[in-house]
N, C-alpha and C. Protein backbone atom coordinates (compact mmCIF):
# COMPACT_ATOMS: atom_id res chain seq x y z
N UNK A 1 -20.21 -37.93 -61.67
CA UNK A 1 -19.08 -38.82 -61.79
C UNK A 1 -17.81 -38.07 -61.41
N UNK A 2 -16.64 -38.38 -60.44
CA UNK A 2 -15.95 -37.96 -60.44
C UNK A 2 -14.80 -38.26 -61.35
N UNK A 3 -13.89 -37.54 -61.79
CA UNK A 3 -13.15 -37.31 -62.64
C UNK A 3 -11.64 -37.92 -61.48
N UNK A 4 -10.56 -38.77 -62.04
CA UNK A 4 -9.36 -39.24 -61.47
C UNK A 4 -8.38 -38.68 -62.03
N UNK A 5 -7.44 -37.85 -61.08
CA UNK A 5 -6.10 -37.38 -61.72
C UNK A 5 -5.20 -38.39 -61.59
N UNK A 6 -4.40 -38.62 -62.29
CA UNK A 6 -2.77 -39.37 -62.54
C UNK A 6 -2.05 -39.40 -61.22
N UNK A 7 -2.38 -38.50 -60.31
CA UNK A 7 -1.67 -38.51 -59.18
C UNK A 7 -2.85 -39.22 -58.27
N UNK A 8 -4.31 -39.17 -58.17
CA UNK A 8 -5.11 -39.37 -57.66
C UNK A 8 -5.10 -41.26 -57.67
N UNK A 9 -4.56 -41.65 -59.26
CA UNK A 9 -4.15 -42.77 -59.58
C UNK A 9 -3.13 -43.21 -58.80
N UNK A 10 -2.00 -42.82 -58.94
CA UNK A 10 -0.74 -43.23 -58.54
C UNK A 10 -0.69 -43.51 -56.55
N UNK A 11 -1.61 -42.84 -56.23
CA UNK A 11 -1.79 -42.42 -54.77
C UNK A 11 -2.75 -43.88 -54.33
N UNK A 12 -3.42 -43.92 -54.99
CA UNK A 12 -4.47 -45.71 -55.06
C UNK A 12 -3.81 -46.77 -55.18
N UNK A 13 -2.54 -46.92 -56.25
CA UNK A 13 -1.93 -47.98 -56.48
C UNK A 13 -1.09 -48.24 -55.52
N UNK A 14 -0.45 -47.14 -55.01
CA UNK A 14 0.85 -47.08 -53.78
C UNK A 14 -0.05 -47.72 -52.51
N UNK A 15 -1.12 -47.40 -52.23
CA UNK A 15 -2.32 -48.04 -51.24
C UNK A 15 -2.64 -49.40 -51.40
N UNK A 16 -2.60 -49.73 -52.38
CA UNK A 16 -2.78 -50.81 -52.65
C UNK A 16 -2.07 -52.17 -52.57
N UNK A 17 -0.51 -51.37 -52.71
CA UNK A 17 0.43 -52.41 -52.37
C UNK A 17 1.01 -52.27 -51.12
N UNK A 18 0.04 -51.76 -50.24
CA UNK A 18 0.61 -51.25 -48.80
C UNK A 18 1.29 -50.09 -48.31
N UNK A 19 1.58 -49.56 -49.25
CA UNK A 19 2.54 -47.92 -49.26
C UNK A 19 1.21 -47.39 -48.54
N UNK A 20 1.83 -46.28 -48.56
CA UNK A 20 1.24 -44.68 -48.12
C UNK A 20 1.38 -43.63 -48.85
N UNK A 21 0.52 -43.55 -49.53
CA UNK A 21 0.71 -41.41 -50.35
C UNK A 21 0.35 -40.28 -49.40
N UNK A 22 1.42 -39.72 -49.66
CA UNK A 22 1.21 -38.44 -48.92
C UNK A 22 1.24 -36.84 -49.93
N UNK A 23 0.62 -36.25 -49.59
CA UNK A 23 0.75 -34.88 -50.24
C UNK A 23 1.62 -34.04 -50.18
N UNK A 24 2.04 -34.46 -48.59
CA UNK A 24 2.88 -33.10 -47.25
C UNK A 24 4.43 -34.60 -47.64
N UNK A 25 5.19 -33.09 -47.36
CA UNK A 25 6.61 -33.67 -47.03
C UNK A 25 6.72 -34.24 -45.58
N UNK A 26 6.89 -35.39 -44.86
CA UNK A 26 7.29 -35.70 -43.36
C UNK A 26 8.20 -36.49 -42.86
N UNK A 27 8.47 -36.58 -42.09
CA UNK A 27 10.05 -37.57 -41.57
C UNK A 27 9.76 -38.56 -41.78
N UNK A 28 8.37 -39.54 -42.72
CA UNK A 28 8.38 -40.81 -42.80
C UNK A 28 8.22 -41.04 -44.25
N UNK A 29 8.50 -39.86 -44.82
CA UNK A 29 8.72 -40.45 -46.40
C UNK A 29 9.88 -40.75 -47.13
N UNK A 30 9.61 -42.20 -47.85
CA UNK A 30 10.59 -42.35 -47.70
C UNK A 30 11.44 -42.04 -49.83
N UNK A 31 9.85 -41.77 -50.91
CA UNK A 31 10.44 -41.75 -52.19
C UNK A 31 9.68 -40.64 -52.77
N UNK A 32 10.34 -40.32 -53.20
CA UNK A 32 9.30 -39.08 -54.35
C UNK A 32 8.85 -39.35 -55.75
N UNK A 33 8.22 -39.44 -56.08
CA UNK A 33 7.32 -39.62 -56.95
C UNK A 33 7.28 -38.50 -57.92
N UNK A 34 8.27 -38.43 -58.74
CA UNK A 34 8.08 -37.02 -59.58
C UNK A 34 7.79 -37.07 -61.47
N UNK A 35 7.40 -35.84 -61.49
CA UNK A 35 6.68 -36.25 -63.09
C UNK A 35 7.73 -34.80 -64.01
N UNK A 36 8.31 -34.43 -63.22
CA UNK A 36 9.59 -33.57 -63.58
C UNK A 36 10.78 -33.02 -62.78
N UNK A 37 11.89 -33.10 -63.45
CA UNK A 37 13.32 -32.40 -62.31
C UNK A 37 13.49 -30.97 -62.21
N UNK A 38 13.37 -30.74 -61.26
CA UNK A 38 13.75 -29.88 -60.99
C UNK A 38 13.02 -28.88 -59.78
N UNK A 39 11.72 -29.69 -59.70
CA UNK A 39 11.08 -28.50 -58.97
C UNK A 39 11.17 -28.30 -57.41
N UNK A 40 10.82 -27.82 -56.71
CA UNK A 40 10.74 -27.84 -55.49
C UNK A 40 10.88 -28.63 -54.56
N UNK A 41 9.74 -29.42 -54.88
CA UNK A 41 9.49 -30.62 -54.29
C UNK A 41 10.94 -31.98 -54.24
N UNK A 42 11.68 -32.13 -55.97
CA UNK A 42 12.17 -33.03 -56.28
C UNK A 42 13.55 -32.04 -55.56
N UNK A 43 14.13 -30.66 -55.62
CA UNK A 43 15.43 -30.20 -55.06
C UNK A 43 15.34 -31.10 -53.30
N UNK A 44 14.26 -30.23 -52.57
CA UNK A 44 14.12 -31.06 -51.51
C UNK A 44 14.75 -32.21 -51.34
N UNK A 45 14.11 -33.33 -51.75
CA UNK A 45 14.06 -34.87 -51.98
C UNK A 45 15.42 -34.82 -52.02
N UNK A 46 15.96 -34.52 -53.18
CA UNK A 46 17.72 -34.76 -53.77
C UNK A 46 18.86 -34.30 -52.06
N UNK A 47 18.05 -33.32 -51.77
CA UNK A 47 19.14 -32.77 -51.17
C UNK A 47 18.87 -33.32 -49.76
N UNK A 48 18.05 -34.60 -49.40
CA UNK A 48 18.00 -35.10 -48.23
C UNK A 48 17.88 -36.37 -48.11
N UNK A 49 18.66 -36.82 -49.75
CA UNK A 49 18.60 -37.95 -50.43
C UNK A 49 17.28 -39.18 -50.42
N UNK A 50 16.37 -38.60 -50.35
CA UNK A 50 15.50 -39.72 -50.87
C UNK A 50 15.74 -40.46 -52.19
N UNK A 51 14.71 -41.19 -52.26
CA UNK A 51 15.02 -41.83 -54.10
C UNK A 51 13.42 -41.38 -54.41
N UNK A 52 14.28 -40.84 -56.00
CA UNK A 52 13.06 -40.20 -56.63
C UNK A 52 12.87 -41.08 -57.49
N UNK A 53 11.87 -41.39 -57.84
CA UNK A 53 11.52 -42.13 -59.46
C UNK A 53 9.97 -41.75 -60.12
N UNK A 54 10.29 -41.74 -61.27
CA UNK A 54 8.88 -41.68 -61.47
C UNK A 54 8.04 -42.20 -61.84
N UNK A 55 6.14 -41.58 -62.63
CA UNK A 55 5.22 -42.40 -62.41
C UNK A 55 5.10 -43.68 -62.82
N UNK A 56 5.75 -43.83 -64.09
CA UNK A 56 6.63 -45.05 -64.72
C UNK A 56 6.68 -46.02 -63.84
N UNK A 57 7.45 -46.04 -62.78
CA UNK A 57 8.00 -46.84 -61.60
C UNK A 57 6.63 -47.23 -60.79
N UNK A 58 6.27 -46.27 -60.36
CA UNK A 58 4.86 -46.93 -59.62
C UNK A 58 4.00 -47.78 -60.89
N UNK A 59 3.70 -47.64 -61.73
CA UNK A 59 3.26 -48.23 -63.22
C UNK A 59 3.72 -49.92 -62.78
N UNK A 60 5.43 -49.62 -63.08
CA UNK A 60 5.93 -50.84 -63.18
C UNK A 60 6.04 -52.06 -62.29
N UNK A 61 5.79 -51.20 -60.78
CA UNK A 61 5.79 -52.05 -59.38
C UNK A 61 4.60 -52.69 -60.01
N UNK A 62 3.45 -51.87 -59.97
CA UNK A 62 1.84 -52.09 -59.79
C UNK A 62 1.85 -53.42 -61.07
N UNK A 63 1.74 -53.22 -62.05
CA UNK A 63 2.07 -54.28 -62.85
C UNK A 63 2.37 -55.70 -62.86
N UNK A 64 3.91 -55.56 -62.24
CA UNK A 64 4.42 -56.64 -61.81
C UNK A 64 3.77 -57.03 -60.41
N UNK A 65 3.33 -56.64 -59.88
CA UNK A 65 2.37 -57.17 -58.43
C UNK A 65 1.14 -57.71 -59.03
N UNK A 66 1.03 -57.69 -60.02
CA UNK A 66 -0.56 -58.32 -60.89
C UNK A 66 -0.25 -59.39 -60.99
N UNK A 67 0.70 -60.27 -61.04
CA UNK A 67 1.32 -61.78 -61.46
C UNK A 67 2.29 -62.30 -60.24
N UNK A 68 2.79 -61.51 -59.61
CA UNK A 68 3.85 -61.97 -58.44
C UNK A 68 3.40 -61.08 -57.27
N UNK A 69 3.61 -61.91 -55.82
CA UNK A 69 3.46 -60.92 -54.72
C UNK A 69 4.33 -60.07 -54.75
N UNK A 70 3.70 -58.87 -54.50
CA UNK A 70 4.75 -57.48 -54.75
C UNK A 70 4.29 -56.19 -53.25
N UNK A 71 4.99 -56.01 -52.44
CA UNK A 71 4.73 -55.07 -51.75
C UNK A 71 5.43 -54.09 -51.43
N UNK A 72 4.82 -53.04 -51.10
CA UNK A 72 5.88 -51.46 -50.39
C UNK A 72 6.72 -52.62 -49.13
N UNK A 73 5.92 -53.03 -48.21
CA UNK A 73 6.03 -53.88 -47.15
C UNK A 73 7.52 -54.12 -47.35
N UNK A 74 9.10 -54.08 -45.88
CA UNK A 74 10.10 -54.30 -46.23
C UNK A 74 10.74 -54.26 -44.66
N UNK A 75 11.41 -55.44 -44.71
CA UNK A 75 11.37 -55.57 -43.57
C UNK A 75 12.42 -54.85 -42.46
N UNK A 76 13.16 -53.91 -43.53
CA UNK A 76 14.15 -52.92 -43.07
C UNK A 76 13.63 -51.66 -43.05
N UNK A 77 12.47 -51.66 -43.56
CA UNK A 77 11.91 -50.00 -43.87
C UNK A 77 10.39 -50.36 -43.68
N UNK A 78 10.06 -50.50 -42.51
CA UNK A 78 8.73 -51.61 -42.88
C UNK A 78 7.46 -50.50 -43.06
N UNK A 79 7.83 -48.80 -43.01
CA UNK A 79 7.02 -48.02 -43.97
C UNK A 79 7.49 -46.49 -44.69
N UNK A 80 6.61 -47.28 -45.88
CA UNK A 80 7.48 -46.81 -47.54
C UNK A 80 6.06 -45.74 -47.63
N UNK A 81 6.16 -44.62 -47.49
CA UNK A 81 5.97 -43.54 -47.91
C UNK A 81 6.13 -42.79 -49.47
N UNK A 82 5.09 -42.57 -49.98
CA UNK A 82 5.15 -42.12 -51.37
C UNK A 82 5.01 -40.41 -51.22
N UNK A 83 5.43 -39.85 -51.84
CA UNK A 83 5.46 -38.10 -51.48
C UNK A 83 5.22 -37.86 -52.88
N UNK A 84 3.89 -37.88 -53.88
CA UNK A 84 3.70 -37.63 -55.32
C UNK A 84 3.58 -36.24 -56.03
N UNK A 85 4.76 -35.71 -56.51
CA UNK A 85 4.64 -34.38 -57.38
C UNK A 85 4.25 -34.84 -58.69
N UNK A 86 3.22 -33.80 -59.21
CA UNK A 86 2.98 -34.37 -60.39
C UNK A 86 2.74 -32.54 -61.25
């Protein structure tokens, strides 16, 4: 049986609503996904202004897409890139 990490989670749900998880930082991501401030990953992000939020937020999209159509899908950004530190 394989065993699911929280990020392994979060990376399924973002797929699910059409996003993309990525591991690697690239010119098409577009939010960070962080589970603390400060680190590496999240200075990056800040300082090339992405929007960070965390796992909470993917939680809360995923959720609310259970009862209402909900997608990454946008027709100004039409791909939403997840970049998940955990």
């Amino acid at each position: 049986m394989m065993m699911w990490s929280v990020k392994d989670e979060l990376h399924e749900r973002v797929q699910w609503m059409f996003g993309e998880a990525s591991k690697d930082f690239h010119d098409r991501v577009s939010h960070l996904v962080a589970g603390e401030v400060g680190s590496k990953k999240y200075v990056v992000a800040a300082q090339l202004g992405k929007t960070i939020m965390t796992p909470d937020w993917v939680d809360a999209v995923w959720n609310t897409a259970r009862f209402t159509s909900v997608s990454t899908y946008n027709r100004l950004t039409p791909t939403v890139v997840i970049w998940v530190q955990l």
